[in-house]
Structures are given as C-alpha cells and as structure tokens.
Protein backbone atom coordinates (compact mmCIF):
# COMPACT_ATOMS: atom_id res chain seq x y z
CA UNK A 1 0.40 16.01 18.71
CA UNK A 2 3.98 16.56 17.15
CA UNK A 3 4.47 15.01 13.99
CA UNK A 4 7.88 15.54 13.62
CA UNK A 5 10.10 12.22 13.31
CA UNK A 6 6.65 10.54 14.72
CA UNK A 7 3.88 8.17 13.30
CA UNK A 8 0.13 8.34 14.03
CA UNK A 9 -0.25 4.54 14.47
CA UNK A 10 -3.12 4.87 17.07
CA UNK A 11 -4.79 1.41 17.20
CA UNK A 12 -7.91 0.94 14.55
CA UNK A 13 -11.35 0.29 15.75
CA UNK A 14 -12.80 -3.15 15.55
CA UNK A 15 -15.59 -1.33 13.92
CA UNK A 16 -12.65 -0.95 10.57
CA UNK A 17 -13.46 -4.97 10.41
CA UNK A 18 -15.77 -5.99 8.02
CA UNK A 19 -16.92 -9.01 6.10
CA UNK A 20 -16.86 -8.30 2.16
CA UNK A 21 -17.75 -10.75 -0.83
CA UNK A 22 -15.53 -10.54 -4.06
CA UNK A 23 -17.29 -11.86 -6.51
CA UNK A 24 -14.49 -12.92 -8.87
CA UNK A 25 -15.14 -12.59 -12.81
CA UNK A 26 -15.18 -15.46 -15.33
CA UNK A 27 -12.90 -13.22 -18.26
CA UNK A 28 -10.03 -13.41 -19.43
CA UNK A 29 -8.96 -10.60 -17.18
CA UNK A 30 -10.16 -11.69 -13.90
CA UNK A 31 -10.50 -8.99 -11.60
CA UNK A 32 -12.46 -8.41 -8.24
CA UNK A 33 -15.47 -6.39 -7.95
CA UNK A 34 -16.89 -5.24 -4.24
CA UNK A 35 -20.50 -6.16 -2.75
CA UNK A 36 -22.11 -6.32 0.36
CA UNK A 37 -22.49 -10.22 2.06
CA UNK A 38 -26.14 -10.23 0.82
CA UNK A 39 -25.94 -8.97 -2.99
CA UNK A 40 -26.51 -11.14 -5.66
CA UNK A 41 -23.86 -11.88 -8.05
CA UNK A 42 -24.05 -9.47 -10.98
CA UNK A 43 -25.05 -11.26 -14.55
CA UNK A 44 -21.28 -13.02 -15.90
CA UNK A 45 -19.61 -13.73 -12.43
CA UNK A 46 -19.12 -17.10 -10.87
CA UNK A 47 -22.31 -17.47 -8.37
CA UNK A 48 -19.63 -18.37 -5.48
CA UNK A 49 -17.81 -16.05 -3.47
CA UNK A 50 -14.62 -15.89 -1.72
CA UNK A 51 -15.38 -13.97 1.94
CA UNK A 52 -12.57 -11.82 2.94
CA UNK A 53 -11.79 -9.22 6.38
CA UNK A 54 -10.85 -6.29 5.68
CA UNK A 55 -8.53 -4.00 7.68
CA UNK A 56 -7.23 -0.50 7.41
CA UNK A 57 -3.37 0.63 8.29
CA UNK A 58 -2.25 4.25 8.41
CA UNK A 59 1.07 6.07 9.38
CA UNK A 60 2.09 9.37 8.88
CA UNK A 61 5.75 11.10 9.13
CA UNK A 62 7.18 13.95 8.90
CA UNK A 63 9.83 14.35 6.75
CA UNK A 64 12.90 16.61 6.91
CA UNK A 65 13.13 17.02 3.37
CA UNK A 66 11.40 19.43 1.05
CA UNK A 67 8.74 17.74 -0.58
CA UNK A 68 9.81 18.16 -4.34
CA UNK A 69 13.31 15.64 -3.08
CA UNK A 70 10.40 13.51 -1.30
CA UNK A 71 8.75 13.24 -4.49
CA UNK A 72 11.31 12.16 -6.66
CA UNK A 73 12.25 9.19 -4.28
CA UNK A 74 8.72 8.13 -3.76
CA UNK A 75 8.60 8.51 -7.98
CA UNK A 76 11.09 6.02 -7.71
CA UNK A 77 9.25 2.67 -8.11
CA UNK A 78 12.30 0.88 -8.88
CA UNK A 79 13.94 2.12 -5.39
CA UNK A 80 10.72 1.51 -3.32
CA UNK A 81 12.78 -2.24 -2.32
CA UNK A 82 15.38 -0.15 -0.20
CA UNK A 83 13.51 1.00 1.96
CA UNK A 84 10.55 -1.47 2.32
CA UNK A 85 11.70 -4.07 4.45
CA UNK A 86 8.70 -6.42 3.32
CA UNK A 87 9.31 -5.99 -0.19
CA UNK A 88 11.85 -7.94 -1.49
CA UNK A 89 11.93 -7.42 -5.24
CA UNK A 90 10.04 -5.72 -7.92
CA UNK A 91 9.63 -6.78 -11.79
CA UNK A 92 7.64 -4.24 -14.31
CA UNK A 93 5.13 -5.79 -16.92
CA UNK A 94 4.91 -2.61 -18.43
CA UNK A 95 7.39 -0.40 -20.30
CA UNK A 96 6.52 2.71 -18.29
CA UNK A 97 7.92 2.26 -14.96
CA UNK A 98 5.89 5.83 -13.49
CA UNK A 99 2.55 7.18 -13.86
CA UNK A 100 -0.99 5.68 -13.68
CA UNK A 101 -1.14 2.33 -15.80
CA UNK A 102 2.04 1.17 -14.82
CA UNK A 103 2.11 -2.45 -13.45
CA UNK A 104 4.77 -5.11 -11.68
CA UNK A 105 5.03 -7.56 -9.78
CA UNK A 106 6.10 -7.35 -6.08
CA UNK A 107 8.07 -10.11 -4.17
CA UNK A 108 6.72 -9.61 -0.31
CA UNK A 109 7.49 -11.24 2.91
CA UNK A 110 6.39 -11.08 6.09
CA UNK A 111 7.61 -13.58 8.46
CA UNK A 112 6.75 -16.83 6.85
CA UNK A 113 4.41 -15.40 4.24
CA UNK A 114 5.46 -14.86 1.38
CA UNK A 115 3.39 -14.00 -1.69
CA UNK A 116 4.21 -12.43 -5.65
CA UNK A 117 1.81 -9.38 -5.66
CA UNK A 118 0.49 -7.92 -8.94
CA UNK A 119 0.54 -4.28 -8.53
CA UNK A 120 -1.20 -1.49 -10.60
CA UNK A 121 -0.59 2.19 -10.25
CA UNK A 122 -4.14 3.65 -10.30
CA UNK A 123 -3.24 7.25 -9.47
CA UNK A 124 -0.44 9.18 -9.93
CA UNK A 125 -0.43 13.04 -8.83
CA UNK A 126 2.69 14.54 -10.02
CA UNK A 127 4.38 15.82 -6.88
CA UNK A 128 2.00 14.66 -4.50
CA UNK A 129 0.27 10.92 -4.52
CA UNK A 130 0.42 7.65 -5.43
CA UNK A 131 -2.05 4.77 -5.70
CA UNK A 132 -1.95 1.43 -6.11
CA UNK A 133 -4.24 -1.79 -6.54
CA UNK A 134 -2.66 -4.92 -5.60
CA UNK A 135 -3.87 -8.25 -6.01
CA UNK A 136 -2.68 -11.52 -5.06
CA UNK A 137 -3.21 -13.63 -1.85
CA UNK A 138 -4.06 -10.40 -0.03
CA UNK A 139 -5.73 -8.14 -1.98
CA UNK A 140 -6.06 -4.00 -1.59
CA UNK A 141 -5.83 -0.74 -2.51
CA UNK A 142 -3.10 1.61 -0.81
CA UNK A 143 -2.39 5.45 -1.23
CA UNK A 144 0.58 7.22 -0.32
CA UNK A 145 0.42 11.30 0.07
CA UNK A 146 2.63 14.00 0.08
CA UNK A 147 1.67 17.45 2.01
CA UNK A 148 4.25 20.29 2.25
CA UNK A 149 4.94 22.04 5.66
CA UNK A 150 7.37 24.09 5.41
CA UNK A 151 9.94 24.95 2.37
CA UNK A 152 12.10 22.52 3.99
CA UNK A 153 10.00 19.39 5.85
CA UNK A 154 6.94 17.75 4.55
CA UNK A 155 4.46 15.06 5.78
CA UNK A 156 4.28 11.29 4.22
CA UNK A 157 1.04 9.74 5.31
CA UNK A 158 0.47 5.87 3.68
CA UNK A 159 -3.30 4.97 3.67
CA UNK A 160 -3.72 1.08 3.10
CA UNK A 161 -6.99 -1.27 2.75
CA UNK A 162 -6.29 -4.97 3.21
CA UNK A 163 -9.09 -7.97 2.35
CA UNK A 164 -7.50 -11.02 4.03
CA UNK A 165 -9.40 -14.08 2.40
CA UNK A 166 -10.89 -16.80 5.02
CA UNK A 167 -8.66 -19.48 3.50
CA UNK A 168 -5.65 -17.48 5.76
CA UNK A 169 -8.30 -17.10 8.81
CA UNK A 170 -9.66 -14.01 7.25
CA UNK A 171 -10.71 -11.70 10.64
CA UNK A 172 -8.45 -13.65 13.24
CA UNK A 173 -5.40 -12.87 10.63
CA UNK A 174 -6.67 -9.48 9.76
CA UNK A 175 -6.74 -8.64 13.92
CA UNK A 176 -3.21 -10.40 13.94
CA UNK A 177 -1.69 -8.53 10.70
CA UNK A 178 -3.18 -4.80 11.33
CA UNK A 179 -0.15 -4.25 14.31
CA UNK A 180 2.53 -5.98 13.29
CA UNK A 181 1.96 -4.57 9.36
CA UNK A 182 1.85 -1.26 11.25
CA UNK A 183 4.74 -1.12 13.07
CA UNK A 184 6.97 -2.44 9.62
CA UNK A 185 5.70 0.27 7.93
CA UNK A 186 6.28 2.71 10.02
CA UNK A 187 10.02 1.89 9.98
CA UNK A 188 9.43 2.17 5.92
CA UNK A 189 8.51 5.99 6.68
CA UNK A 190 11.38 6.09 9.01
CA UNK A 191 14.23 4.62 5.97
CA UNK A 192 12.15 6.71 3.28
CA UNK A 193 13.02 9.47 5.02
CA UNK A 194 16.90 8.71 5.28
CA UNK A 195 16.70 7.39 1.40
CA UNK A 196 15.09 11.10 0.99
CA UNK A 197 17.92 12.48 2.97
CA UNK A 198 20.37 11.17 0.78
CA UNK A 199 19.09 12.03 -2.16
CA UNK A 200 19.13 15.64 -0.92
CA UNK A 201 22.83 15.19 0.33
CA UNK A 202 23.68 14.27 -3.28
CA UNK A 203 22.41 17.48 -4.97
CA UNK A 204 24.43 19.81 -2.53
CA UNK A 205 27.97 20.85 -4.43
C-alpha cells in the first residue's frame, strides 16, 4: 500500500478487546498495576478492582518533511495543542518540559467528554520516539515513532493502548471510541504534518 499522505487505520480485531483488572495501590502515589481477571491482589493493594476494556488505535503517515524538522515539532510538547484537535490545553508539573520524567496535565475533549489527563513521558528517543503514560478517567500508554524514508519524507506512526473503566460502559464504549478516536487522530497526523511544514518553511532564507 502507498503510505504517502495516507493512514493505515484498517479496523482492529475484536480479538484487541480484553477485560483487565487494575488493582489500584493504597500509597501516597497511587498508581495502576496490570493483572489478569483471576490474579489475586498483590500484598498492599486494595482487595477490589476496577474492570476496564481495553482497545488499541494506530495510524501511520507519511510525512513530507525530513525527519530531523519532524522531530523538533513532535519535541515540542508545548505545541502538541495545535495540532491535536482533542487536546485543548496543556500545564507542566515539572520544570523540564522534554525528555523522559517530564509530566503535565492535559485538558481533552471529545464530544461531550471531557477529562484533565495526567501525563508522564516514559520514553524519550532523541530524534525518533516518544512515550507517554496517561492516567485519568481513561487510562493508557501511547507511543509515537519516527522512521526516515528518504532525506526528505519520513513516516509518523502513533501506537495507543486505551483501558476504558466499566463505570463509562467499559467494552460497549471501547467498541464505540476505537473509530471515532481513529479517525481524529488521523487528522492530528494530517495538521502535524502541515505544523512540520511550516516549521521547515521558516528555516529557508
């Protein structure tokens, strides 16, 4: 298939739907931790659970920018707002604003949900990947990759993991969200790439 100016948003298996427990921690710094629907809490966490659906979401573009220009607007936390039409605003909570540690929060909104997303940068590959944890109502992990083609294009592919807890109608919202979340983000790729294109424009004399 061509990827140029395309996305590979080919529909996802039922099979990517699965029931997960998140066992949720009694700390001060409550996180989530992953088991299967028949583990036994580990020693410290609340013996209830809070069942979730999970769904996967990936697009892929290609990019008509060289990838060290695609970079430095995907580097660009604080820009990631103009061209993500369901984020609305982003806060840090750290000083560092780049690289792996670095956390905000993220006003998103979809339709009628809305919900104030903690994020945490859990990988950061100079010149070539991000990652992020985000936790909030809707919980995940997402990944966004760089790959050069040529010395002039290069291909973003975003890689997301959603748990949609039951108290939102867990699988029936998960089957709802995975196509609609699909198509916004693949018109995110498609104003990355203009954002990318102006940033190029910009270094030309």
């Amino acid at each position: 298939m061509d990827l140029a100016g395309s996305c590979d948003t080919r529909p996802q298996r039922a099979a990517s739907l699965a029931e997960h427990r998140l066992w949720l921690t009694t700390g001060p710094n409550d996180t989530l931790a992953e088991h299967g629907p028949n583990d036994t809490p580990p020693e410290g966490l609340f013996p209830r659970a809070v069942v979730t659906s999970m769904t996967s979401i990936n697009v892929v573009r290609s990019l008509s920018v060289p990838l060290s220009v695609a970079w430095e607007e995907l580097a660009a936390i604080d820009h990631h707002v103009e061209w993500m039409a369901d984020a609305v605003r982003i806060d840090f909570v750290t000083d560092q604003h780049q690289g792996a540690g670095t956390r905000f929060t993220c006003l998103t909104k979809v339709g009628p949900l809305k919900t104030n997303d903690l994020m945490e940068i859990t990988r950061w590959d100079e010149g070539r990947a991000i990652g992020v944890h985000h936790k909030g109502l809707i919980t995940g992990e997402g990944l966004l990759e760089l790959r050069e083609a040529t010395n002039t294009t290069c291909l973003l592919s975003w890689n997301e993991t959603l748990h949609f807890p039951k108290a939102i109608g867990g699988a029936l919202t998960a089957n709802l969200a995975q196509p609609i979340l699909t198509k916004i983000w693949r018109g995110n790729l498609q104003r990355f790439e203009q954002s990318a294109i102006r940033r190029l424009e910009s270094k030309k004399p």
